[in-house]
N, C-alpha and C. Protein backbone atom coordinates (compact mmCIF):
# COMPACT_ATOMS: atom_id res chain seq x y z
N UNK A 1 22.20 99.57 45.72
CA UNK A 1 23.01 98.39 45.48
C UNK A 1 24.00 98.62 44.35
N UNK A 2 23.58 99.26 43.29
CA UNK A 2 24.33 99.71 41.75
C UNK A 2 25.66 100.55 42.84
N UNK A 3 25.19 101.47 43.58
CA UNK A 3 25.97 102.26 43.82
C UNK A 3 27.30 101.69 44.74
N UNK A 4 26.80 100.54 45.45
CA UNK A 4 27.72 99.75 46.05
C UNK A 4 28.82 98.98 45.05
N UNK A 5 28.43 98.40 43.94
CA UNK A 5 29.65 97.85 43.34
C UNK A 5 30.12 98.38 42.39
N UNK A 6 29.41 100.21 42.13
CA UNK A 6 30.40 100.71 41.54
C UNK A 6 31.42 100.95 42.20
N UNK A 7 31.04 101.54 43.89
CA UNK A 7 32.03 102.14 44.92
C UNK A 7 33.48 100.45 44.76
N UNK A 8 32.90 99.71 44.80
CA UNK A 8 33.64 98.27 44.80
C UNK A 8 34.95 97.92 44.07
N UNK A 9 33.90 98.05 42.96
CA UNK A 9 34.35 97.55 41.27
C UNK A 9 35.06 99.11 40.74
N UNK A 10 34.89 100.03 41.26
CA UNK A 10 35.54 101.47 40.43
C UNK A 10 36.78 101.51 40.32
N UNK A 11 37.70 100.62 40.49
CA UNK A 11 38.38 100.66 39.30
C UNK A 11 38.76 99.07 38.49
N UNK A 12 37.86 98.73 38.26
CA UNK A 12 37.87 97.18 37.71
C UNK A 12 36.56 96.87 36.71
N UNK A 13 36.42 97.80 35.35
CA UNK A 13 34.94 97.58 34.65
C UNK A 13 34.27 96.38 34.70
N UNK A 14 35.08 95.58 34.32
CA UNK A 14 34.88 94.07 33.77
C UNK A 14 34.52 93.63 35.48
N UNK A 15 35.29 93.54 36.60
CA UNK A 15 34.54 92.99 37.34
C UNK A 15 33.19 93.67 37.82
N UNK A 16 33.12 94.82 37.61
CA UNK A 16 31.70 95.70 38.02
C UNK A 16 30.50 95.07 36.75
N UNK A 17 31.22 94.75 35.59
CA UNK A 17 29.87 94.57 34.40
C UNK A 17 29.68 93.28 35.10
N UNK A 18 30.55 92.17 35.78
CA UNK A 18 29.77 90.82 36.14
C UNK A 18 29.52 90.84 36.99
N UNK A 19 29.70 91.47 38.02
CA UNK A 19 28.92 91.50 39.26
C UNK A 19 27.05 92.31 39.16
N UNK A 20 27.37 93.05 38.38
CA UNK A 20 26.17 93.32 37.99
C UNK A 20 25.04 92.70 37.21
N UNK A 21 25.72 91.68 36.26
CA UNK A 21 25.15 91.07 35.29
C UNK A 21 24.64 90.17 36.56
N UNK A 22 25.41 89.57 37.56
CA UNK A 22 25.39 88.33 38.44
C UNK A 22 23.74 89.04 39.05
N UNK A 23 23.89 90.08 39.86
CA UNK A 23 23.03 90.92 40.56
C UNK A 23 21.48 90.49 39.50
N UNK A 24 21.59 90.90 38.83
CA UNK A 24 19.85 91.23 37.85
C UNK A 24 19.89 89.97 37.55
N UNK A 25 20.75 88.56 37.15
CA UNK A 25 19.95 87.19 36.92
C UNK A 25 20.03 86.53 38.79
N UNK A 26 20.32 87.04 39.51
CA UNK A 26 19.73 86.88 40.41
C UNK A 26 20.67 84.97 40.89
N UNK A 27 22.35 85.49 40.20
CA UNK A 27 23.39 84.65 40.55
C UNK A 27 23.76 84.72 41.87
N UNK A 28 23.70 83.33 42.62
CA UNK A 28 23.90 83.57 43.88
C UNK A 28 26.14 83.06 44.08
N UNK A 29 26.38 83.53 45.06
CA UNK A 29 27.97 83.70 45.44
C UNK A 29 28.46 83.07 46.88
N UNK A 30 28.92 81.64 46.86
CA UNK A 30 29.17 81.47 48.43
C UNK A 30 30.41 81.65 48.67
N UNK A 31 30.51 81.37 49.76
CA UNK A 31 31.89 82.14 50.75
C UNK A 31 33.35 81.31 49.92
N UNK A 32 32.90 80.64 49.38
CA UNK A 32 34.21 79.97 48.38
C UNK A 32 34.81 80.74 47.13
N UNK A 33 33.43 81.40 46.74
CA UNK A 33 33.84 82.11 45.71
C UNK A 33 32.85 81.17 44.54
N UNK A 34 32.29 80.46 44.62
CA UNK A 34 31.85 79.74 43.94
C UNK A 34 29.91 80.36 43.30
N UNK A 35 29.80 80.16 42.12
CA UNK A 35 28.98 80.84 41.60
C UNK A 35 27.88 79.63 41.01
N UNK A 36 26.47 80.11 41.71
CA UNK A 36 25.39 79.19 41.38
C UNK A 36 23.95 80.34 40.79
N UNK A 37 23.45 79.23 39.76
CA UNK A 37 22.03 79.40 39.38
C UNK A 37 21.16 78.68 39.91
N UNK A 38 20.37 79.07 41.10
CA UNK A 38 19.40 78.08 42.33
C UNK A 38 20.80 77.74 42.71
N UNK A 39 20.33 76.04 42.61
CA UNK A 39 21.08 74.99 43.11
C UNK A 39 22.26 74.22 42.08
N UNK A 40 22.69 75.36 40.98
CA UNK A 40 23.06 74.75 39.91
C UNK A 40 24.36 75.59 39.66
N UNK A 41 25.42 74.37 39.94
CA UNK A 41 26.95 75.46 40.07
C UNK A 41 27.20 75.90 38.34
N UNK A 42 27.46 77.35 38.20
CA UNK A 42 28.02 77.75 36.99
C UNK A 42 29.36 78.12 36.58
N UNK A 43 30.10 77.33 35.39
CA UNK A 43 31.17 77.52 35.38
C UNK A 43 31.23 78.86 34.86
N UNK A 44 32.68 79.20 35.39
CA UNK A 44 33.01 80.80 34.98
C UNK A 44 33.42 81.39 33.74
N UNK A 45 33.31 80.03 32.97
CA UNK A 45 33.85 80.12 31.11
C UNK A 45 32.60 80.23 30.68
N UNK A 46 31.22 80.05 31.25
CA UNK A 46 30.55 80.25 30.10
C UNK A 46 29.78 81.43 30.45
N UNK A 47 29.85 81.96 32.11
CA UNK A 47 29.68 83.23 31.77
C UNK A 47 30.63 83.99 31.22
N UNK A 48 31.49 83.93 31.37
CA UNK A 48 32.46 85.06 30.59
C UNK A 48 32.09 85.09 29.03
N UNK A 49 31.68 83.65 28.16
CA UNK A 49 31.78 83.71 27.22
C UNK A 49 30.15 84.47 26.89
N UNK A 50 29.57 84.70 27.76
CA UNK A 50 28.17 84.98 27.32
C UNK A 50 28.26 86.63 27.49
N UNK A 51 29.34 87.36 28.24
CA UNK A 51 29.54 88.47 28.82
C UNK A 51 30.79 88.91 27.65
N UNK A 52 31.03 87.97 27.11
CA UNK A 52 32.61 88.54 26.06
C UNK A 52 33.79 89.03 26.63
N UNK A 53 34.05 88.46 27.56
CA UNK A 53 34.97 88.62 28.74
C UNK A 53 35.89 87.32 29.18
N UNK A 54 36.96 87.28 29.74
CA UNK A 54 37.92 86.74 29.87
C UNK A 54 37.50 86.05 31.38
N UNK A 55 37.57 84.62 31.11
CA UNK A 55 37.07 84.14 32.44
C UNK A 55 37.49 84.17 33.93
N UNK A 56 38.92 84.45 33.71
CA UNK A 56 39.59 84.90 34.60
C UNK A 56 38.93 86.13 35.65
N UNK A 57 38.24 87.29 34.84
CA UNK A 57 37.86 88.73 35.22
C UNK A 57 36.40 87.82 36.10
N UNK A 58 35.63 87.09 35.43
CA UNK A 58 34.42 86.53 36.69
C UNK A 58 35.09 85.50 37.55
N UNK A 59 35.92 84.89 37.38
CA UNK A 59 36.26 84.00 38.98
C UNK A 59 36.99 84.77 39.78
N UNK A 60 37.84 85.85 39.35
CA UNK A 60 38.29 87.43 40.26
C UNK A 60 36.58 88.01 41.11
N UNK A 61 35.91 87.85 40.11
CA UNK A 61 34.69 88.68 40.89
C UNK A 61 34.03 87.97 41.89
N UNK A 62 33.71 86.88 41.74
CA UNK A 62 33.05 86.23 42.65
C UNK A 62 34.30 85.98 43.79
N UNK A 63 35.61 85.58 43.78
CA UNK A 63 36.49 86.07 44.98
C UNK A 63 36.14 87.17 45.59
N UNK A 64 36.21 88.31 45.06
CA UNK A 64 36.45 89.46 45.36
C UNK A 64 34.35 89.57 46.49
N UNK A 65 33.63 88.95 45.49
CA UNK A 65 32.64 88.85 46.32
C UNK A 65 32.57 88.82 47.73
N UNK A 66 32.96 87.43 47.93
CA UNK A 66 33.18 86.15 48.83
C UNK A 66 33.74 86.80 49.76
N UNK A 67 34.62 87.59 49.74
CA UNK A 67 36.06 88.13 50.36
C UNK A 67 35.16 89.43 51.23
N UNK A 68 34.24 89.75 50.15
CA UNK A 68 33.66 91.44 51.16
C UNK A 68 32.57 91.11 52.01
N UNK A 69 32.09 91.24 53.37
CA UNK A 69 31.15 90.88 53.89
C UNK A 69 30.27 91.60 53.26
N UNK A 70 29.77 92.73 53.02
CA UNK A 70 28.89 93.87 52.20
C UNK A 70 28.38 92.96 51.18
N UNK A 71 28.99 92.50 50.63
CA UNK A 71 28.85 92.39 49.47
C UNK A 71 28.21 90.68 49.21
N UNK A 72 28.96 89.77 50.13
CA UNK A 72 28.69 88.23 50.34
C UNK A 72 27.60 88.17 51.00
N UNK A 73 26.98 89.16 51.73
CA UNK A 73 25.31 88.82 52.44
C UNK A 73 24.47 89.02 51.58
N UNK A 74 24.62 89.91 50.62
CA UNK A 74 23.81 89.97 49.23
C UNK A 74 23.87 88.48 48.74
N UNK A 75 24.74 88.96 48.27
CA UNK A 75 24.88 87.72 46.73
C UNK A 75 24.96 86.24 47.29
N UNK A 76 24.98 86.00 48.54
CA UNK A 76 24.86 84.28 48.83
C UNK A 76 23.37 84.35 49.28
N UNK A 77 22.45 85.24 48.76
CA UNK A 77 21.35 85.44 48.91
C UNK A 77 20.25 85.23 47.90
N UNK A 78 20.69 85.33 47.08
CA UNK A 78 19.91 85.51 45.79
C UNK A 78 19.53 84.72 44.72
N UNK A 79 18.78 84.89 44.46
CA UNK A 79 17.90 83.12 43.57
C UNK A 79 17.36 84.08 42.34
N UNK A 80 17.28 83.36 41.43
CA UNK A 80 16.65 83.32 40.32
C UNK A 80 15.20 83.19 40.34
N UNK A 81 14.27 83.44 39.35
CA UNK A 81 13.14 83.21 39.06
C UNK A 81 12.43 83.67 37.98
N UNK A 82 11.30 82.40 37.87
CA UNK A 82 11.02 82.77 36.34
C UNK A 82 10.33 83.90 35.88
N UNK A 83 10.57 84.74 34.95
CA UNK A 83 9.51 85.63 34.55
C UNK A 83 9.33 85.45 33.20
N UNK A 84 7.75 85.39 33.20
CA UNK A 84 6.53 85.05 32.47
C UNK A 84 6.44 85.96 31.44
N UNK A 85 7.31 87.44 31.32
CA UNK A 85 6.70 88.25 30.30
C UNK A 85 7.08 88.03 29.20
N UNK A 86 7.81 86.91 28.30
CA UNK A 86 7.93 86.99 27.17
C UNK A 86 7.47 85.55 26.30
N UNK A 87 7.10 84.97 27.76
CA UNK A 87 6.01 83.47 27.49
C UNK A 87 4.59 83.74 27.56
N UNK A 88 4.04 84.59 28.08
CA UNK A 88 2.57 85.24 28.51
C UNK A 88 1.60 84.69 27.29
N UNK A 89 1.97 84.99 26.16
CA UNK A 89 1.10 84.54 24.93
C UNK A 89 0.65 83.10 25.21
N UNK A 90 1.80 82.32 24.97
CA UNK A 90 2.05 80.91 24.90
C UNK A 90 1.15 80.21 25.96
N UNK A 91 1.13 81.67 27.15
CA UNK A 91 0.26 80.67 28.45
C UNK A 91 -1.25 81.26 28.33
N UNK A 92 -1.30 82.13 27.16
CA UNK A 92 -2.61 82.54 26.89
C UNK A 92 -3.35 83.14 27.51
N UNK A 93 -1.76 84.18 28.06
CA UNK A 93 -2.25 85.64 28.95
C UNK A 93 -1.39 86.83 28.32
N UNK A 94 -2.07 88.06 28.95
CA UNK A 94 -1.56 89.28 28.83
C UNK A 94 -0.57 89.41 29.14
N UNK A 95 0.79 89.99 29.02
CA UNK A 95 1.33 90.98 29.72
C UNK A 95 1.45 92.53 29.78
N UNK A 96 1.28 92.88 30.91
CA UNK A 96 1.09 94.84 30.98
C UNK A 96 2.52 95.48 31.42
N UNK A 97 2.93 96.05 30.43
CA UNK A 97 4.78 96.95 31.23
C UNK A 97 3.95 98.41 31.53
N UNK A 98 4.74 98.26 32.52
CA UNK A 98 4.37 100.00 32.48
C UNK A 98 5.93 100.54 33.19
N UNK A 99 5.73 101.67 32.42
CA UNK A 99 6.77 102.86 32.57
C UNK A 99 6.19 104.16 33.74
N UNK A 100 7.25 104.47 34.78
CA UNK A 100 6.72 105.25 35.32
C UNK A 100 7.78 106.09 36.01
N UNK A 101 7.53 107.25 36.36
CA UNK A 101 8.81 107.42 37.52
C UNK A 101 8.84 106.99 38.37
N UNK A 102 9.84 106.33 38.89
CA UNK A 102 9.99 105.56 40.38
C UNK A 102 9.73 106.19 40.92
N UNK A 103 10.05 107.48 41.16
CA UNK A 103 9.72 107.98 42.90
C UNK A 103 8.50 108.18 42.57
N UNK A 104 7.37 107.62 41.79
CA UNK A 104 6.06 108.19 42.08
C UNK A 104 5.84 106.62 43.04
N UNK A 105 4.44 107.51 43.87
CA UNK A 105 4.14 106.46 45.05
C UNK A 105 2.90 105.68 44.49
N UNK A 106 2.69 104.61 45.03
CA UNK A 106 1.49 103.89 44.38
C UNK A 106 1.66 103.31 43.06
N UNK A 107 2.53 103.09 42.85
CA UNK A 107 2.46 102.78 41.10
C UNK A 107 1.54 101.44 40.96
N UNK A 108 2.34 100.68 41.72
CA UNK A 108 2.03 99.14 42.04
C UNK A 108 0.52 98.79 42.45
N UNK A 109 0.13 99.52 43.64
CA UNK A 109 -1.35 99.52 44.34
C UNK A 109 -2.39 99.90 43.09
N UNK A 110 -1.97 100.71 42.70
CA UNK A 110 -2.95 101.70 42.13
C UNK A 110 -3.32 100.68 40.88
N UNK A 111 -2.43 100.69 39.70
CA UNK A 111 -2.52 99.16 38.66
C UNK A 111 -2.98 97.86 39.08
N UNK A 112 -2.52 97.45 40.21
CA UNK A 112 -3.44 96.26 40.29
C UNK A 112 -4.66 96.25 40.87
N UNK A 113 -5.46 97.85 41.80
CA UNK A 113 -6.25 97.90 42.04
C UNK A 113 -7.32 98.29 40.52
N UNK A 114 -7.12 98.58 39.76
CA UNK A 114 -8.05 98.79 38.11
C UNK A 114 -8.15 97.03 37.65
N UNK A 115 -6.48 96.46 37.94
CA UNK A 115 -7.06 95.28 37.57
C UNK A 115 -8.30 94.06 38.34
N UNK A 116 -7.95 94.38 39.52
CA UNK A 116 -8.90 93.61 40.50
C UNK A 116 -10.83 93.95 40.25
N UNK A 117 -10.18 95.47 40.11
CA UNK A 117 -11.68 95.99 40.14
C UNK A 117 -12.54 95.52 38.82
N UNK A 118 -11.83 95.37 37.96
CA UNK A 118 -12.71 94.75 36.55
C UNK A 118 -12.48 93.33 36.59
N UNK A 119 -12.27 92.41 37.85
CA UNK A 119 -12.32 90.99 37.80
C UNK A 119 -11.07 90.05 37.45
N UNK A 120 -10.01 91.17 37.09
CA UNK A 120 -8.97 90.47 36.64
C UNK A 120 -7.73 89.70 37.46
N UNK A 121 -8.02 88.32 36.81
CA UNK A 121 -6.94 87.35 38.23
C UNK A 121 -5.13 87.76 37.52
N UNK A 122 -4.54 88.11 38.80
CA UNK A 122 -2.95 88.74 38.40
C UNK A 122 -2.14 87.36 38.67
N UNK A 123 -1.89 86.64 37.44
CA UNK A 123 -0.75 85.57 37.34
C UNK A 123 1.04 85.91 37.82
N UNK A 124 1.08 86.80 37.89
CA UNK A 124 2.58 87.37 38.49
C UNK A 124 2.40 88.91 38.12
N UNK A 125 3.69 89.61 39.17
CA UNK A 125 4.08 91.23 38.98
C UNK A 125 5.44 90.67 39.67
N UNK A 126 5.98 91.74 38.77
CA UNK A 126 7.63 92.00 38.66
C UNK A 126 8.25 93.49 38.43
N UNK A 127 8.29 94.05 39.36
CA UNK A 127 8.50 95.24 39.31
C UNK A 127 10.35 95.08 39.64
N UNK A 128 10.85 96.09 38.44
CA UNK A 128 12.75 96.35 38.43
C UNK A 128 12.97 97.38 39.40
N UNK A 129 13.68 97.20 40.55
CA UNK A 129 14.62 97.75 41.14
C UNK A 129 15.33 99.29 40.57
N UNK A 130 14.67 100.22 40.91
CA UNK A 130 15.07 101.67 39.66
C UNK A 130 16.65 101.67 40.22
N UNK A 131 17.24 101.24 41.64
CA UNK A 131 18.69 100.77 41.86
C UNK A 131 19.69 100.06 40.82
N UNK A 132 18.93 99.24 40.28
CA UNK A 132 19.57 98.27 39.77
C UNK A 132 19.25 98.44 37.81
N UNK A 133 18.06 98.34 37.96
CA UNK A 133 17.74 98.79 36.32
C UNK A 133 17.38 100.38 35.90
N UNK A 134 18.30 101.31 35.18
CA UNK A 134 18.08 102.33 34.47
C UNK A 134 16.87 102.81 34.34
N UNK A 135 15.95 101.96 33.10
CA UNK A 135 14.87 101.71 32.65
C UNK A 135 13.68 101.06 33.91
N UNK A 136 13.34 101.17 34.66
CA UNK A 136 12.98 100.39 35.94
C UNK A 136 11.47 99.90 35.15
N UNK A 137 10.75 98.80 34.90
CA UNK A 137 9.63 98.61 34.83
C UNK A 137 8.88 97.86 35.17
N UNK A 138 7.50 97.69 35.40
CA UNK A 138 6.68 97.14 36.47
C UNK A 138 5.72 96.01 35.19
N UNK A 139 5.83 95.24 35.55
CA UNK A 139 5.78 93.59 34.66
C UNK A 139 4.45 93.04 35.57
N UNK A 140 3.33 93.25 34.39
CA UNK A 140 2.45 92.28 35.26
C UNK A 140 1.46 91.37 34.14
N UNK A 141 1.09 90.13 34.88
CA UNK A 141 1.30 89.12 33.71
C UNK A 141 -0.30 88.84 34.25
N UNK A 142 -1.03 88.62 33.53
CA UNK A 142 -2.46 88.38 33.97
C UNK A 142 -3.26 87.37 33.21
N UNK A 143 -3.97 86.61 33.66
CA UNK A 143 -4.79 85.23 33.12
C UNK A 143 -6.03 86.31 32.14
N UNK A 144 -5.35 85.45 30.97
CA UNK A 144 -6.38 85.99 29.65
C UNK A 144 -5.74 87.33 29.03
N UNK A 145 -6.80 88.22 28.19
CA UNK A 145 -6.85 89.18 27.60
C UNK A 145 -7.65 90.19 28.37
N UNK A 146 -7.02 91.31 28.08
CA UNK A 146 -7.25 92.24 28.72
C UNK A 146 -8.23 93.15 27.44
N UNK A 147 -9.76 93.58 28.18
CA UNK A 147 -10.61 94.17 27.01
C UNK A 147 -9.90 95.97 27.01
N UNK A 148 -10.38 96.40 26.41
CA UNK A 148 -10.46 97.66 25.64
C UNK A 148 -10.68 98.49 26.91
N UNK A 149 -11.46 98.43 27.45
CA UNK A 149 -12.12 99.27 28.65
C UNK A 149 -11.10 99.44 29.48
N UNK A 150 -10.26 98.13 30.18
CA UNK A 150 -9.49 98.00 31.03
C UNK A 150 -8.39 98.84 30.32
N UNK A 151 -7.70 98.59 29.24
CA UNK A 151 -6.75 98.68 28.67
C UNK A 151 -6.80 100.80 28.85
N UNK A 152 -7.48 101.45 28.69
CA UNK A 152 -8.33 102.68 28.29
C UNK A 152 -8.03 103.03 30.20
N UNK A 153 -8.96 102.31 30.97
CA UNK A 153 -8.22 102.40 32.30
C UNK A 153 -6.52 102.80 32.78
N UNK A 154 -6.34 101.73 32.21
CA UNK A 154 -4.80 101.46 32.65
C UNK A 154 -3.91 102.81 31.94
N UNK A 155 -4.57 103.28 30.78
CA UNK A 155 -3.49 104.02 30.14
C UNK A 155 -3.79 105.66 30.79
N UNK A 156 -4.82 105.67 31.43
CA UNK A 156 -5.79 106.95 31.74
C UNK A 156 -4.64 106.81 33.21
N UNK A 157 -3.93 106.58 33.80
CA UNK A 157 -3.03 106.54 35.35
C UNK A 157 -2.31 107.62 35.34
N UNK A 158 -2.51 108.69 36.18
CA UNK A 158 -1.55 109.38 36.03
C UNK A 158 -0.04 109.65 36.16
N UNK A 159 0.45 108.26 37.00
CA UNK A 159 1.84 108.53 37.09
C UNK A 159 2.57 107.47 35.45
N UNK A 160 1.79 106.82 34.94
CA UNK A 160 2.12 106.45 33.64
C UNK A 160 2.53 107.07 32.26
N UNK A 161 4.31 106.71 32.22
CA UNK A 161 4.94 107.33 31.14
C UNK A 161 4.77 106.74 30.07
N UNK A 162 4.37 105.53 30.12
CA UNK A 162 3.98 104.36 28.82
C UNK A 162 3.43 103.22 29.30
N UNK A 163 2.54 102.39 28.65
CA UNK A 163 1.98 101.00 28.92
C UNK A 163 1.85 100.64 27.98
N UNK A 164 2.38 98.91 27.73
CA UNK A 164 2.51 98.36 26.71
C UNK A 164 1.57 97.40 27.02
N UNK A 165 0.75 96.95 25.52
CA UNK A 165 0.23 95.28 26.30
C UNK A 165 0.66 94.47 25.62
N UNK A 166 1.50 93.38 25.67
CA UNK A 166 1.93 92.36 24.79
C UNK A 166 1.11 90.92 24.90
């Protein structure tokens, strides 16, 4: 998908940084050109102002959207949603990141099968798109605290480059 609106956006930064920014909050784009969060139209001044960009360069992008079929079956597609990993405390759960190489297989199965197996109920997983995010990481948010044992589990995985528990 990255590779699509660079091919797009290559020679237009500013519209490639908001179409991308649009892409990962999961901004949806209808055939008007018109730009929503859910069900909630966003004006194009305050993304620009949140992007440090000239508002002009995001109501060009979302045209330019609108205008490409490639590109308008995506983005009049796409919804937002909440993720839990930086509220997790507050809800008086864990969160587990883990770092891994994408092309390893199982990342996903394998982590939530250690968590299941020691009893643990999985409140959400959010795994990044290694397309879309650089850094790609696998977000899983779990009811309660996670003991020592598990934790000792989780870090013992072999395709694991890092695990954090917050």
């Amino acid at each position: 998908m990255l590779r699509l609106l660079e091919d797009f956006f290559a020679r237009a930064y500013g519209r490639k940084l908001v179409a991308t920014e649009m892409l990962k909050l999961g901004m949806r784009v209808d055939k008007e050109g018109t730009i929503y969060f859910g069900n909630i139209e966003v004006q194009p001044a305050k993304i620009a102002r949140a992007l440090n960009i000239d508002r002009r360069v995001v109501i060009e992008t979302a045209k330019d959207i609108s205008k490409d079929p490639r590109l308008l079956q995506i983005f009049c597609r796409l919804q937002p949603r909440a993720f839990l990993a930086d509220a997790a405390r507050a809800l008086g759960c864990d969160s587990v990141e883990i770092r891994a190489d994408a092309k390893s297989k199982n990342i996903v199965s394998t982590a939530t099968k250690v968590l299941s197996e020691n009893g643990i109920l999985i409140r959400q997983i959010v795994t990044d798109d290694p397309y879309i995010f650089p850094d790609p990481v696998l977000t899983i948010i779990i009811d309660g605290k996670l003991s020592p044992v598990v934790i000792r589990k989780l870090r013992s995985l072999p395709f694991a480059d890092s695990i954090t528990i917050k």
